[in-house]
N, C-alpha and C. Protein backbone atom coordinates (compact mmCIF):
# COMPACT_ATOMS: atom_id res chain seq x y z
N UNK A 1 22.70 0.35 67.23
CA UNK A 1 21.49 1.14 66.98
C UNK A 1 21.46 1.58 65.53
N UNK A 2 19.94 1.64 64.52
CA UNK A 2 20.26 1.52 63.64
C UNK A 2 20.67 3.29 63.16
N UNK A 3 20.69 3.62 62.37
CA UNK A 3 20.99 4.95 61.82
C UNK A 3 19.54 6.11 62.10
N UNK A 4 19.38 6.71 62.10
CA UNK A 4 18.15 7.79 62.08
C UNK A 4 17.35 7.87 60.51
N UNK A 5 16.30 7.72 59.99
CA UNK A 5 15.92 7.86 58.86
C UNK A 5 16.06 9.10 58.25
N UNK A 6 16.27 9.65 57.24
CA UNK A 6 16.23 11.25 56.93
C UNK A 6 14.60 11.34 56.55
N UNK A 7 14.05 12.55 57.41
CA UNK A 7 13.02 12.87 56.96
C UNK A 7 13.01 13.29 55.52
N UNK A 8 11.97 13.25 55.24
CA UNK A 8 11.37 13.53 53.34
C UNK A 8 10.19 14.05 53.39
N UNK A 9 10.37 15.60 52.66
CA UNK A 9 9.86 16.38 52.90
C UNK A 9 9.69 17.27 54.23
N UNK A 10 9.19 18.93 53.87
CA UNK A 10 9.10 19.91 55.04
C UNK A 10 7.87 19.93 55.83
N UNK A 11 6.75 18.45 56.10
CA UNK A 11 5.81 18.64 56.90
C UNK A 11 6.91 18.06 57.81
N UNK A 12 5.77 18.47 58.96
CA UNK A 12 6.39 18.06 60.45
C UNK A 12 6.94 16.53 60.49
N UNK A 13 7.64 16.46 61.68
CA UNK A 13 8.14 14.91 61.59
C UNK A 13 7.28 13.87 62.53
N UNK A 14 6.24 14.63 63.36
CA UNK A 14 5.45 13.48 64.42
C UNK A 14 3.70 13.39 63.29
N UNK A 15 3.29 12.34 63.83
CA UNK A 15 2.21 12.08 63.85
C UNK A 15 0.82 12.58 64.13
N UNK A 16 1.01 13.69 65.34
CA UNK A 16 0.40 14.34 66.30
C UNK A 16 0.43 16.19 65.22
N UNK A 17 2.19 16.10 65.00
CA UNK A 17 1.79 17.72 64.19
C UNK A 17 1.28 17.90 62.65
N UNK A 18 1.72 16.31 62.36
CA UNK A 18 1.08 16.25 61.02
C UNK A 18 -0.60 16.81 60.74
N UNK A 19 -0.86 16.19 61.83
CA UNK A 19 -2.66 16.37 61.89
C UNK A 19 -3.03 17.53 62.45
N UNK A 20 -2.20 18.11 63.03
CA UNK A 20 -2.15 19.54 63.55
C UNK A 20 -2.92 20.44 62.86
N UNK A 21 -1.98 20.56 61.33
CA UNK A 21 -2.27 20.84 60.37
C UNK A 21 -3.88 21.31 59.83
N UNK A 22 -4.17 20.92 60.04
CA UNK A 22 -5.65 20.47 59.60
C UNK A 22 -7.29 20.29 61.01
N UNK A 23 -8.56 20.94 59.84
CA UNK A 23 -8.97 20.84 61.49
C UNK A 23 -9.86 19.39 60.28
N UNK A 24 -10.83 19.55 62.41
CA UNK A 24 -12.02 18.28 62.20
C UNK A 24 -12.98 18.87 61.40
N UNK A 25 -13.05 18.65 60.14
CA UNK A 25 -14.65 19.01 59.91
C UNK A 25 -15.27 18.02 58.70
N UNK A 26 -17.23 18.44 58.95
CA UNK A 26 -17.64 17.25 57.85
C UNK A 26 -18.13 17.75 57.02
N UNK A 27 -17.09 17.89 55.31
CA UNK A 27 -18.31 18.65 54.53
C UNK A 27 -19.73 17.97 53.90
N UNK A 28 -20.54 18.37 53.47
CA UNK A 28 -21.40 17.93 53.10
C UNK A 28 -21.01 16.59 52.14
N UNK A 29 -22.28 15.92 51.48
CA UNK A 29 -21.44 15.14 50.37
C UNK A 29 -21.45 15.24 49.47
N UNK A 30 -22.17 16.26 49.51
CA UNK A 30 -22.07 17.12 48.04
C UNK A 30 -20.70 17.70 47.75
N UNK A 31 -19.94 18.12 48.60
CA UNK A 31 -18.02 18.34 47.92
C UNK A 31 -17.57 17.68 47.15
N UNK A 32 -17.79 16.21 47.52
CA UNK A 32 -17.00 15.17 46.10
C UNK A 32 -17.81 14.04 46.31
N UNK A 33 -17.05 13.51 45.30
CA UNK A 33 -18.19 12.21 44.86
C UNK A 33 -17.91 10.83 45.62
N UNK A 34 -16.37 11.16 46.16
CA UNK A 34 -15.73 9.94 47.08
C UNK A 34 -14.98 10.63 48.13
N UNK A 35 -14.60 9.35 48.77
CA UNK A 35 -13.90 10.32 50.29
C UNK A 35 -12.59 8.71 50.61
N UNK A 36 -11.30 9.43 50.77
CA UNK A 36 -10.42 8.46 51.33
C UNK A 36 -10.13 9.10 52.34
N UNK A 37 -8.87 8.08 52.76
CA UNK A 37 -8.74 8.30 54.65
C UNK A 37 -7.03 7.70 54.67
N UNK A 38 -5.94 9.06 54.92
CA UNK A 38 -5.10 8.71 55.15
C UNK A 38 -4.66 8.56 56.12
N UNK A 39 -4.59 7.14 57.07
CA UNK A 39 -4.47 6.69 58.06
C UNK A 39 -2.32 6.10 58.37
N UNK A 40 -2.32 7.30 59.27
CA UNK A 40 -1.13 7.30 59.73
C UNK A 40 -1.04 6.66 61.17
N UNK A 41 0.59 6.03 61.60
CA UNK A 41 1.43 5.50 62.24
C UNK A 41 2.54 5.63 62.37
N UNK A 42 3.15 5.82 64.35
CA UNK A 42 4.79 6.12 64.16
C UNK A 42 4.88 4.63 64.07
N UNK A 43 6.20 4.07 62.99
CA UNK A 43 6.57 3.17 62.98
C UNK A 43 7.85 2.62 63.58
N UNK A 44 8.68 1.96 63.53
CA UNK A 44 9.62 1.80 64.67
C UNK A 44 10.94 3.05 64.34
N UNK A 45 10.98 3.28 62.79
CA UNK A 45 11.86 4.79 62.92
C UNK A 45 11.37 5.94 62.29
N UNK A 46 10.04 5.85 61.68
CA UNK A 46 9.27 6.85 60.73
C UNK A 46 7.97 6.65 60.63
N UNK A 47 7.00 8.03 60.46
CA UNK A 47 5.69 7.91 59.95
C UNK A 47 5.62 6.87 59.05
N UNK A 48 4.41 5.95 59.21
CA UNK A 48 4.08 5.25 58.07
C UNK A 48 2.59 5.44 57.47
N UNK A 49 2.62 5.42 56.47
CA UNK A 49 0.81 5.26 56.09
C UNK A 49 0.37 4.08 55.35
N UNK A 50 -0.57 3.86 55.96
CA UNK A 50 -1.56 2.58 55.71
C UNK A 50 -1.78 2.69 54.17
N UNK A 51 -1.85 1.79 53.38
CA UNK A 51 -2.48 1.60 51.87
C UNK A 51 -2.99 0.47 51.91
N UNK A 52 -3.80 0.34 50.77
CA UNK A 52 -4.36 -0.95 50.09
C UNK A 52 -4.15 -1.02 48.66
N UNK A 53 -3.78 -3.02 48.67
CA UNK A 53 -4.01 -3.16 46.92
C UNK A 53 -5.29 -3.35 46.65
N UNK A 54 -5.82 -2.82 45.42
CA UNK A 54 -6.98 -2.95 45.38
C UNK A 54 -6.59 -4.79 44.63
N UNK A 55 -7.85 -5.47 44.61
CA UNK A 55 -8.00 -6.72 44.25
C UNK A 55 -8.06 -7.47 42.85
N UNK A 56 -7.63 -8.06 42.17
CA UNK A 56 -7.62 -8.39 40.78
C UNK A 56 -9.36 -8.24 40.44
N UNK A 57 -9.50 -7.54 39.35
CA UNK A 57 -10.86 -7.52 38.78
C UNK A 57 -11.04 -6.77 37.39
N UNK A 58 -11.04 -7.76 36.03
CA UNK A 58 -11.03 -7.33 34.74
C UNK A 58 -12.20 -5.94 34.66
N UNK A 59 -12.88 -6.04 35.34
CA UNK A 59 -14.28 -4.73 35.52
C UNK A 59 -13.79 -3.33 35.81
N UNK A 60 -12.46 -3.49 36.82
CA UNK A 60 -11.99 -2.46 37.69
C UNK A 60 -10.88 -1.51 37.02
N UNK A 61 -11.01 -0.37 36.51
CA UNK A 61 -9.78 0.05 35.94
C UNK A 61 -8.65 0.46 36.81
N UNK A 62 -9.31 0.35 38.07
CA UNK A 62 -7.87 0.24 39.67
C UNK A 62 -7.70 -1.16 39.86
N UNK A 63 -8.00 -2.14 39.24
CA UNK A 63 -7.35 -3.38 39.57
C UNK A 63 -5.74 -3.70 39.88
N UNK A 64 -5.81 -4.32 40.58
CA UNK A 64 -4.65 -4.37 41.31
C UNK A 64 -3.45 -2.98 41.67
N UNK A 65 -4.07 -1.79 41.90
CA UNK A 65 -3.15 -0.99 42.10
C UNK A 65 -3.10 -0.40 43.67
N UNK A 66 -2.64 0.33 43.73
CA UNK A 66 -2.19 0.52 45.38
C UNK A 66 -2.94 1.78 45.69
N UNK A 67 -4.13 2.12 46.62
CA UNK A 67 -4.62 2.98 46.51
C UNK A 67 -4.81 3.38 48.61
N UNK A 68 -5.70 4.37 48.91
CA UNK A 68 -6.10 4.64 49.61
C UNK A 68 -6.58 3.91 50.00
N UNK A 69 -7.51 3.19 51.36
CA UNK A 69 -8.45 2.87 51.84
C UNK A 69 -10.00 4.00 51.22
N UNK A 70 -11.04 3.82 51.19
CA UNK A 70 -11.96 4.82 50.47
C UNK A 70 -13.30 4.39 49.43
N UNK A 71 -13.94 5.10 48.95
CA UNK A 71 -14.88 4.80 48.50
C UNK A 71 -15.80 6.21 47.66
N UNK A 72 -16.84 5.48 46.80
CA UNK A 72 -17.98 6.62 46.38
C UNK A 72 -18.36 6.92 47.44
N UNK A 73 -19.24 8.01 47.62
CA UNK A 73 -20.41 8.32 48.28
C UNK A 73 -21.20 7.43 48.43
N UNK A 74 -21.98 7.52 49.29
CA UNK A 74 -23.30 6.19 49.59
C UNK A 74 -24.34 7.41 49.85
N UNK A 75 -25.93 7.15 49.46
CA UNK A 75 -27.09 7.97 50.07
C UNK A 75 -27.20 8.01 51.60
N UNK A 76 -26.65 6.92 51.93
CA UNK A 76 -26.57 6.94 53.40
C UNK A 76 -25.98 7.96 54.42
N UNK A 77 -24.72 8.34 53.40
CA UNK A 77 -24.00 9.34 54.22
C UNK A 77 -23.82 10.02 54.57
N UNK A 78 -24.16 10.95 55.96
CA UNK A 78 -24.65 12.10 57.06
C UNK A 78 -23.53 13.08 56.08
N UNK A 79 -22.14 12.78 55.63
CA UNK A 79 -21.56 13.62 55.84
C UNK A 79 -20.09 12.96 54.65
N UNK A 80 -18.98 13.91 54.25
CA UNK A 80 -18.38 13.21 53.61
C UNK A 80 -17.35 12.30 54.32
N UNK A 81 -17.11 13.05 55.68
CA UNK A 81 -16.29 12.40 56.53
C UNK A 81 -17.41 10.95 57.07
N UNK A 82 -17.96 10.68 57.14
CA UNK A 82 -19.04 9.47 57.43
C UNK A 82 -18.91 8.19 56.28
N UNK A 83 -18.39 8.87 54.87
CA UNK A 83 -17.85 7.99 53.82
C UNK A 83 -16.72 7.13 53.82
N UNK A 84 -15.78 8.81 54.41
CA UNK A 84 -14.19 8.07 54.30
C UNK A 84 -14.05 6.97 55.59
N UNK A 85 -14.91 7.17 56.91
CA UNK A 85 -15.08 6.30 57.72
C UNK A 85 -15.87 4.76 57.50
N UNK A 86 -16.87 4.70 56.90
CA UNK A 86 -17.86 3.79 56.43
C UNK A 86 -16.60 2.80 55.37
N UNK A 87 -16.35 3.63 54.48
CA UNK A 87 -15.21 2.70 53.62
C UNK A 87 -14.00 1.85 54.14
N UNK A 88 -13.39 2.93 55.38
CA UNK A 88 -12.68 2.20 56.12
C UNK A 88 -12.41 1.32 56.88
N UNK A 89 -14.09 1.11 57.25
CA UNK A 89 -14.27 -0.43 58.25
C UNK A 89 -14.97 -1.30 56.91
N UNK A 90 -15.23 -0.84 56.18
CA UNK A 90 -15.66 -2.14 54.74
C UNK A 90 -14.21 -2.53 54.55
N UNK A 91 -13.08 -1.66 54.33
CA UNK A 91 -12.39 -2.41 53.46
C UNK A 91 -10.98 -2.96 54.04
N UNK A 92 -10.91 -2.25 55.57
CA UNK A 92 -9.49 -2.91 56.20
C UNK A 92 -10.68 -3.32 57.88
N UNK A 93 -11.26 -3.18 57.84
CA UNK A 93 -12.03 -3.43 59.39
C UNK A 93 -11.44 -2.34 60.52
N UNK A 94 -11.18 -1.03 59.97
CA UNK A 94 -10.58 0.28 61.13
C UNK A 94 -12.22 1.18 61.17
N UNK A 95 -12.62 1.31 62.94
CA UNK A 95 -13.38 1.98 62.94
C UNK A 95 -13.00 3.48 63.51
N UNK A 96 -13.81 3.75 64.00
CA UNK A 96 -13.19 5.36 64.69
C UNK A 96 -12.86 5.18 65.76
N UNK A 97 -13.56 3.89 66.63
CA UNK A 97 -13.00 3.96 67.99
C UNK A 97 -11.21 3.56 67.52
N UNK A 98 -11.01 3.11 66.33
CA UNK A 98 -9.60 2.16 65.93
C UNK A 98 -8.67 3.89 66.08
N UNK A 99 -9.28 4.82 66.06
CA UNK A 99 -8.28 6.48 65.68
C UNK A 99 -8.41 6.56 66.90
N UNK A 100 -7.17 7.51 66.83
CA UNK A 100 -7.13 8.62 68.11
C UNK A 100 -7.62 10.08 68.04
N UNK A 101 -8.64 9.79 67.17
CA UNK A 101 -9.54 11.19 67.02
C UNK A 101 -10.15 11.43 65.70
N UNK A 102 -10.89 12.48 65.54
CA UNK A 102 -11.77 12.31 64.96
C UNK A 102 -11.01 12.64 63.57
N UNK A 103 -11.55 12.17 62.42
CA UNK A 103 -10.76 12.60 61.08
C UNK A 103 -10.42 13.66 60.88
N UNK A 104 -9.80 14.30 60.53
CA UNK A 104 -8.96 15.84 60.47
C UNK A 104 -9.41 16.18 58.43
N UNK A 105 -9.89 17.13 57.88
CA UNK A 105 -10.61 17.09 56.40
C UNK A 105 -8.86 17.67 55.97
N UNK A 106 -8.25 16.88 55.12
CA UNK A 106 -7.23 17.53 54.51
C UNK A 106 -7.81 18.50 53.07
N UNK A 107 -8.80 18.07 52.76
CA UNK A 107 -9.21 19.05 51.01
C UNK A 107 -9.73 18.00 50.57
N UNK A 108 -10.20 18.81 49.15
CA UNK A 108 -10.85 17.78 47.99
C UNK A 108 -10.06 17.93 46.90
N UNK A 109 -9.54 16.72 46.02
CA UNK A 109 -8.59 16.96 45.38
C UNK A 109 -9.61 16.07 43.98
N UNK A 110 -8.99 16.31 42.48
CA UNK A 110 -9.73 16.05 41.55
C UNK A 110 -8.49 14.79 41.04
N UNK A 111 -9.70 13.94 40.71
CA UNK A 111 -8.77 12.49 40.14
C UNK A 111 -9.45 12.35 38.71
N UNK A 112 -8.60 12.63 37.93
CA UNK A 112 -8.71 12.97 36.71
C UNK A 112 -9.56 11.54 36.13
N UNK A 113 -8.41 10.85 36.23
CA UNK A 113 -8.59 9.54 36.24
C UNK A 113 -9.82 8.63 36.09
N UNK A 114 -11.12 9.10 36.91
CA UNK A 114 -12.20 8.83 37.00
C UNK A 114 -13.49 9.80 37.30
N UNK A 115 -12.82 11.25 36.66
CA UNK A 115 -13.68 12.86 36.41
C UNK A 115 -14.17 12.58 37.57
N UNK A 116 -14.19 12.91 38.69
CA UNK A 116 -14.50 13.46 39.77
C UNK A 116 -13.44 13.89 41.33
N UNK A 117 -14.11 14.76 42.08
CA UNK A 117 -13.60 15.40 42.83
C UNK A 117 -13.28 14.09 44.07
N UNK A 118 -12.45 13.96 45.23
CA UNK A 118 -12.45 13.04 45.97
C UNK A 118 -11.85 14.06 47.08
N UNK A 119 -12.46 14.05 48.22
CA UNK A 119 -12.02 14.48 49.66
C UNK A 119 -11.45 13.20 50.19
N UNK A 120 -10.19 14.00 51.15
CA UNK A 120 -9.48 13.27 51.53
C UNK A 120 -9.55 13.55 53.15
N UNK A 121 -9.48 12.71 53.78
CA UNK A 121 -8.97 13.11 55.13
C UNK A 121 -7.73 12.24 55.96
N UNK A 122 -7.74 12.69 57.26
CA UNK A 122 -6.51 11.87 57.76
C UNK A 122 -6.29 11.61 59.02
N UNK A 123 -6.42 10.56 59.66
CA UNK A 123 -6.34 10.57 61.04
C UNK A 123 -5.22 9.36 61.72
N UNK A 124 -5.12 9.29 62.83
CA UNK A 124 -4.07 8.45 63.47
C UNK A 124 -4.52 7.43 63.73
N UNK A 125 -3.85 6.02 63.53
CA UNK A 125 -4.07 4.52 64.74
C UNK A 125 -3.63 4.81 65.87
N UNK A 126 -4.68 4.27 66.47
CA UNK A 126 -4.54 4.25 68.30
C UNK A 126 -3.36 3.65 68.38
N UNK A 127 -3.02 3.37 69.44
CA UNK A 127 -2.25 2.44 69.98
C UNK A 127 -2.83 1.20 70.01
N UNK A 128 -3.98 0.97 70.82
CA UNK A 128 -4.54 -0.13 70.79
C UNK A 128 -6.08 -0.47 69.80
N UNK A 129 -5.28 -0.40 68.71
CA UNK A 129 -6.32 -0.69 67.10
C UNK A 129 -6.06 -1.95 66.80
N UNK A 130 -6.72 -2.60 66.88
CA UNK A 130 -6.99 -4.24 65.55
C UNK A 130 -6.18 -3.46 64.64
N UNK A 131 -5.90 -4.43 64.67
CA UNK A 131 -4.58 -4.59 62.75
C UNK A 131 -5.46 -4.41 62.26
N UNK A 132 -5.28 -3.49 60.77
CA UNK A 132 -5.78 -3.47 59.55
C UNK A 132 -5.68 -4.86 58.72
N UNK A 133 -6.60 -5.26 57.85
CA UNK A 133 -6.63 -6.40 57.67
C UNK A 133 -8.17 -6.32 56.14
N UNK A 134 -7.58 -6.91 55.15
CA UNK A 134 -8.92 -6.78 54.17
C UNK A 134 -9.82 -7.58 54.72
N UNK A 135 -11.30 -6.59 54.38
CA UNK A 135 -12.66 -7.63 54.95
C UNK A 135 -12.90 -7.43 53.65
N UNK A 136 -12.88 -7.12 52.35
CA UNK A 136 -13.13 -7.88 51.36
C UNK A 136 -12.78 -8.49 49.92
N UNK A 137 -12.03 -9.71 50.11
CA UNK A 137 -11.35 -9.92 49.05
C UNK A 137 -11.38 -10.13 47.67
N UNK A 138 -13.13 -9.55 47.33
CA UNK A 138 -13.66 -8.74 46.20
C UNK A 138 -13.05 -7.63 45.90
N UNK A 139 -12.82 -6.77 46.70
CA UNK A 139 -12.08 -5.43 46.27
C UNK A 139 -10.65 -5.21 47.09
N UNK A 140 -9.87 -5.97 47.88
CA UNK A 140 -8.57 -5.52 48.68
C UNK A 140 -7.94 -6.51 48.60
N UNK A 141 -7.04 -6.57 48.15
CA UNK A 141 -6.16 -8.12 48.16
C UNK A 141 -5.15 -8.07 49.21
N UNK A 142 -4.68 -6.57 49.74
CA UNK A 142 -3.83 -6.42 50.69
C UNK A 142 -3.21 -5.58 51.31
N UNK A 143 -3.31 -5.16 52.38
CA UNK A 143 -3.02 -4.29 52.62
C UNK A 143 -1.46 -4.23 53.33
N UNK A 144 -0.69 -2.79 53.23
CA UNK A 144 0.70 -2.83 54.43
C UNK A 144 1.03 -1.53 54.19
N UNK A 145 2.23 -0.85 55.40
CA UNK A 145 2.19 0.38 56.00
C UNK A 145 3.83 0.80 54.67
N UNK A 146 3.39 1.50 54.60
CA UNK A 146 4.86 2.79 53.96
C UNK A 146 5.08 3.31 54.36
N UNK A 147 6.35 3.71 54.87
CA UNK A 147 7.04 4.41 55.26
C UNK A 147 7.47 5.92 54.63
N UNK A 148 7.41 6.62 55.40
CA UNK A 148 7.23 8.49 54.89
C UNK A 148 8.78 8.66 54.04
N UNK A 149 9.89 7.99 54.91
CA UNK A 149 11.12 8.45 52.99
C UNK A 149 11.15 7.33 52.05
N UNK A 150 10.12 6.42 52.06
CA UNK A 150 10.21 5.70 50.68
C UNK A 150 9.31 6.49 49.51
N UNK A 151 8.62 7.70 50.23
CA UNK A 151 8.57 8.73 48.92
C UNK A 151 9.13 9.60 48.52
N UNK A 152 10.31 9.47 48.75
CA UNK A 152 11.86 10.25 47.98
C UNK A 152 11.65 9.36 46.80
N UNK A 153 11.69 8.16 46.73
CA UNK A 153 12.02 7.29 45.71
C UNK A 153 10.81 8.27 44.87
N UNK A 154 12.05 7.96 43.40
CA UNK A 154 11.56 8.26 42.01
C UNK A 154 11.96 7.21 41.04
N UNK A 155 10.57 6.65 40.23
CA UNK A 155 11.14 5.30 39.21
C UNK A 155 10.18 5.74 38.02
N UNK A 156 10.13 5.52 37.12
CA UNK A 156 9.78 5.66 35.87
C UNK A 156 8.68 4.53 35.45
N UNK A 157 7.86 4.83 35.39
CA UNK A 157 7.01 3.02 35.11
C UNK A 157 6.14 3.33 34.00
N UNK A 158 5.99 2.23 33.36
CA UNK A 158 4.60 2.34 31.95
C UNK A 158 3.16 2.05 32.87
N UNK A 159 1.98 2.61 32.44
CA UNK A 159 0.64 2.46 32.73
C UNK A 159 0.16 2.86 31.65
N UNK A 160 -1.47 2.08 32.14
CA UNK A 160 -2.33 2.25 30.93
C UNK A 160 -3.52 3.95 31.14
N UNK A 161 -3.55 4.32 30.61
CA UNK A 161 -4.05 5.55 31.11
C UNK A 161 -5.72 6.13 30.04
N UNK A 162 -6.61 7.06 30.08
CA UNK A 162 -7.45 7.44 29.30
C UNK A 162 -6.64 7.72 27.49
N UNK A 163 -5.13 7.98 28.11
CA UNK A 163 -4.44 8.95 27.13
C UNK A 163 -3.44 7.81 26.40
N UNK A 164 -3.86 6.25 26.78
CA UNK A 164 -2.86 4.99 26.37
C UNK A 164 -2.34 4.71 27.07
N UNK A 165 -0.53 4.30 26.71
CA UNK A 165 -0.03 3.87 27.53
C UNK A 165 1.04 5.02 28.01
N UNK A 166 1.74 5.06 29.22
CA UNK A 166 2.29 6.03 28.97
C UNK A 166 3.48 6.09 30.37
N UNK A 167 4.90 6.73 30.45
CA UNK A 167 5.61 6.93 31.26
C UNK A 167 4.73 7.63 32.83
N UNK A 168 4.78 7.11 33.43
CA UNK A 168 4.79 7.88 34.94
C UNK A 168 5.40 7.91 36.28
N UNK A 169 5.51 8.98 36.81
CA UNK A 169 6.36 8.88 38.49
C UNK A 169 5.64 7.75 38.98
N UNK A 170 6.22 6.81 39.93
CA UNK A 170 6.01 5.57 40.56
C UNK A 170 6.97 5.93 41.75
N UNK A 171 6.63 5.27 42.79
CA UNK A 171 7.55 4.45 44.15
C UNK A 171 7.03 3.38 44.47
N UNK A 172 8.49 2.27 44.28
CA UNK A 172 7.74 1.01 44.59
C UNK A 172 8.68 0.40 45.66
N UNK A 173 7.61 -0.31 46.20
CA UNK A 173 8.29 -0.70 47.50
C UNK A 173 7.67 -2.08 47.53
N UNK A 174 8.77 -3.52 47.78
CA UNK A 174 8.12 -4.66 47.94
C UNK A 174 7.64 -5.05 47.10
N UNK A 175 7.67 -4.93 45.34
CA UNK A 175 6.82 -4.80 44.18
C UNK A 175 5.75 -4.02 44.43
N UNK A 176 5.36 -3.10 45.25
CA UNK A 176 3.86 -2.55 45.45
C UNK A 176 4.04 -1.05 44.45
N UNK A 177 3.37 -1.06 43.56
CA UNK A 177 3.64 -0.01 42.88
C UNK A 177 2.69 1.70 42.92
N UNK A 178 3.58 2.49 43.70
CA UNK A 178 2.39 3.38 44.17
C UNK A 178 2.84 4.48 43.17
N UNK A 179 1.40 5.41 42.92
CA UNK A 179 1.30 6.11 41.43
C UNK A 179 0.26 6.41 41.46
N UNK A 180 0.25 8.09 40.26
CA UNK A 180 -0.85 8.21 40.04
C UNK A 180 -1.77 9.67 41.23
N UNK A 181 -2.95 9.44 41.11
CA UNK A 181 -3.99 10.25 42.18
C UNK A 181 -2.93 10.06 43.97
N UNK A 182 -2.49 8.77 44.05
CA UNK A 182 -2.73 8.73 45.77
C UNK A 182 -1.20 9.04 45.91
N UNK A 183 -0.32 8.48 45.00
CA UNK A 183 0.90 9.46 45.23
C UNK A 183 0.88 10.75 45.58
N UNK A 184 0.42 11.23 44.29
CA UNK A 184 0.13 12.52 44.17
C UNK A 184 -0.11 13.49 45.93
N UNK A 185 -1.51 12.97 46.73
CA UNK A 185 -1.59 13.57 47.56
C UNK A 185 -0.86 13.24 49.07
N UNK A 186 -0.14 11.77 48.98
CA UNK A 186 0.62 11.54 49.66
C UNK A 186 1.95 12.97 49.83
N UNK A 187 2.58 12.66 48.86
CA UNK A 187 3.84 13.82 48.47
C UNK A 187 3.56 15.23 48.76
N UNK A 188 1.61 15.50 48.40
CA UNK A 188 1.77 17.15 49.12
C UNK A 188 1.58 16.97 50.42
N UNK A 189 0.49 16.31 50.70
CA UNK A 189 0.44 15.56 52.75
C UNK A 189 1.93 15.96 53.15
N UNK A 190 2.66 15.45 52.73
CA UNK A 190 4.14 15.86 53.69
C UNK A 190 5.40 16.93 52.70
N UNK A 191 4.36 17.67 51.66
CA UNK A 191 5.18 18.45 51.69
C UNK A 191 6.33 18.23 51.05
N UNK A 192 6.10 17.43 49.83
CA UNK A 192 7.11 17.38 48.74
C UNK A 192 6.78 17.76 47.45
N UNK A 193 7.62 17.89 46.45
CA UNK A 193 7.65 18.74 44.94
C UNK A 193 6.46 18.18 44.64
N UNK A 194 5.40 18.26 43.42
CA UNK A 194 4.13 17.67 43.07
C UNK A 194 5.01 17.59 41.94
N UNK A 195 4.94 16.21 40.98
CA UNK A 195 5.08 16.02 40.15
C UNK A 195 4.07 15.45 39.02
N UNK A 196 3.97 15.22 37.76
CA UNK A 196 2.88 15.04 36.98
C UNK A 196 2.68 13.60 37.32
N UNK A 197 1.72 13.07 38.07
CA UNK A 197 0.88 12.04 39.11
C UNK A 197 -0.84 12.13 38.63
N UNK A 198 -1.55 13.08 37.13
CA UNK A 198 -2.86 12.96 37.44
C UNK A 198 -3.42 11.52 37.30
N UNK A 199 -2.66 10.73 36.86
CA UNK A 199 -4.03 9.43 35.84
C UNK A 199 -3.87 8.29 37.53
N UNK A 200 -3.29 8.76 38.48
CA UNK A 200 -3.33 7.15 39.42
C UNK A 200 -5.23 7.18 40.04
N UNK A 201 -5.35 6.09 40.73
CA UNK A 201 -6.70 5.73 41.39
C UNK A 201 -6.23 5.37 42.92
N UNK A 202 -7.16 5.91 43.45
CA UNK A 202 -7.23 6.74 44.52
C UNK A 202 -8.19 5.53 45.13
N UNK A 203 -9.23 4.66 45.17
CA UNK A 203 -10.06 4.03 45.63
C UNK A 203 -10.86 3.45 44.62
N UNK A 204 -11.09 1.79 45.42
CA UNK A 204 -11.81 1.29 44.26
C UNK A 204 -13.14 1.78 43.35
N UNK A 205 -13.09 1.14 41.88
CA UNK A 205 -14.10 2.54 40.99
C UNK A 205 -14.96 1.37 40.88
N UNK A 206 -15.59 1.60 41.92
CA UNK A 206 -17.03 0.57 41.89
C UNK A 206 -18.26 1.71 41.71
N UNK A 207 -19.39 1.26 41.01
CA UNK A 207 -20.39 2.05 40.84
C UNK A 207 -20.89 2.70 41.65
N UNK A 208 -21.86 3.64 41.75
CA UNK A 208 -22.27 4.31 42.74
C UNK A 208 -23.55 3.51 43.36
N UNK A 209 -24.37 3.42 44.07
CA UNK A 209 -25.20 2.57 44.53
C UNK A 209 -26.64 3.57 43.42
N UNK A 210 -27.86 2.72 43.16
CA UNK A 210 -28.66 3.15 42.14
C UNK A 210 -29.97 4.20 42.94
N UNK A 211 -30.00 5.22 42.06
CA UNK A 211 -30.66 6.21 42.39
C UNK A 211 -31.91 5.32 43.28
């Protein structure tokens, strides 16, 4: 039998109290300008959370980096939680019937990165959810699950930033290099040190749809 994982960080250790945490609600969409969706799983010895690479694209200043599932706002959207859902069946094919409940609003957090505010929320895979899987290989080249103590890991990495180039906290796993905005709210999600993480991208920075 293999060893027990050491939890990382002081949030809870299930799936169920993680979300505890937090209630259901939809703020307007006027709170922020985008909405991601941290979509958790027990995995065979630890929480894992779902990510995506975003997709090679010289246009994209998140090209190829490891972000949330997520998106701008759309006019369409009842609500901000209606965003982080809408993005999530565009960009891995997870709908709500795919959760075991309704999104839980963790906050709105500011991504420097691309001057605006982004709400986050967070909910569970069913048991019986369709695999996550990119539906579009315009913007997702790939998606796969992390595991909750591969964010102990601390590595040092160069990026290109508003401010040049420059040293930042990274965890990489598999070459997948996570950093930046979605680190950032990963590490408080469960309740570890915040370290200087503002310049990462959080969801692809595609335009907003036209007035």
């Amino acid at each position: 039998m293999a060893a027990p994982v050491p939890r990382v960080g002081d949030a809870p250790a299930s799936v169920d109290e993680l979300l505890d945490r937090f209630e259901v609600l939809s703020p307007p969409v006027s709170t922020a300008g985008a909405a991601v969706m941290i979509v958790l799983r027990q995995g065979a010895q630890e929480v894992e959370t779902l990510l995506i690479v975003r997709a090679a694209n010289p246009d994209d200043p998140a090209s190829g980096d490891v972000a949330f599932p997520g998106g701008h706002v759309s006019d369409d959207d009842g609500s901000l939680a209606s965003t982080a859902l809408r993005e999530l069946d565009e960009e891995v094919g997870l709908t709500e019937a795919d959760l075991t409940g309704p999104p839980r609003y963790v906050g709105a957090e500011l991504a420097p990165r691309f001057g605006l505010r982004v709400g986050v929320f967070a909910a569970a895979l069913a048991p019986v959810a369709q695999p996550p899987s990119p539906r579009s290989p315009e913007e997702v080249a790939h998606v796969f699950w992390l595991p909750r103590s591969t964010l102990g890991q601390n590595r040092t990495v160069s990026r290109e930033t508003p401010r040049g180039t420059i040293q930042v906290h990274a965890t990489v796993m598999d070459g997948h290099v996570l950093w930046g905005f979605t680190r950032r709210v990963l590490r408080q999600f469960f309740d570890l040190p915040t370290e200087d993480e503002r310049f990462g991208p959080a969801f692809a920075h595609t335009p907003p749809p036209p007035l």
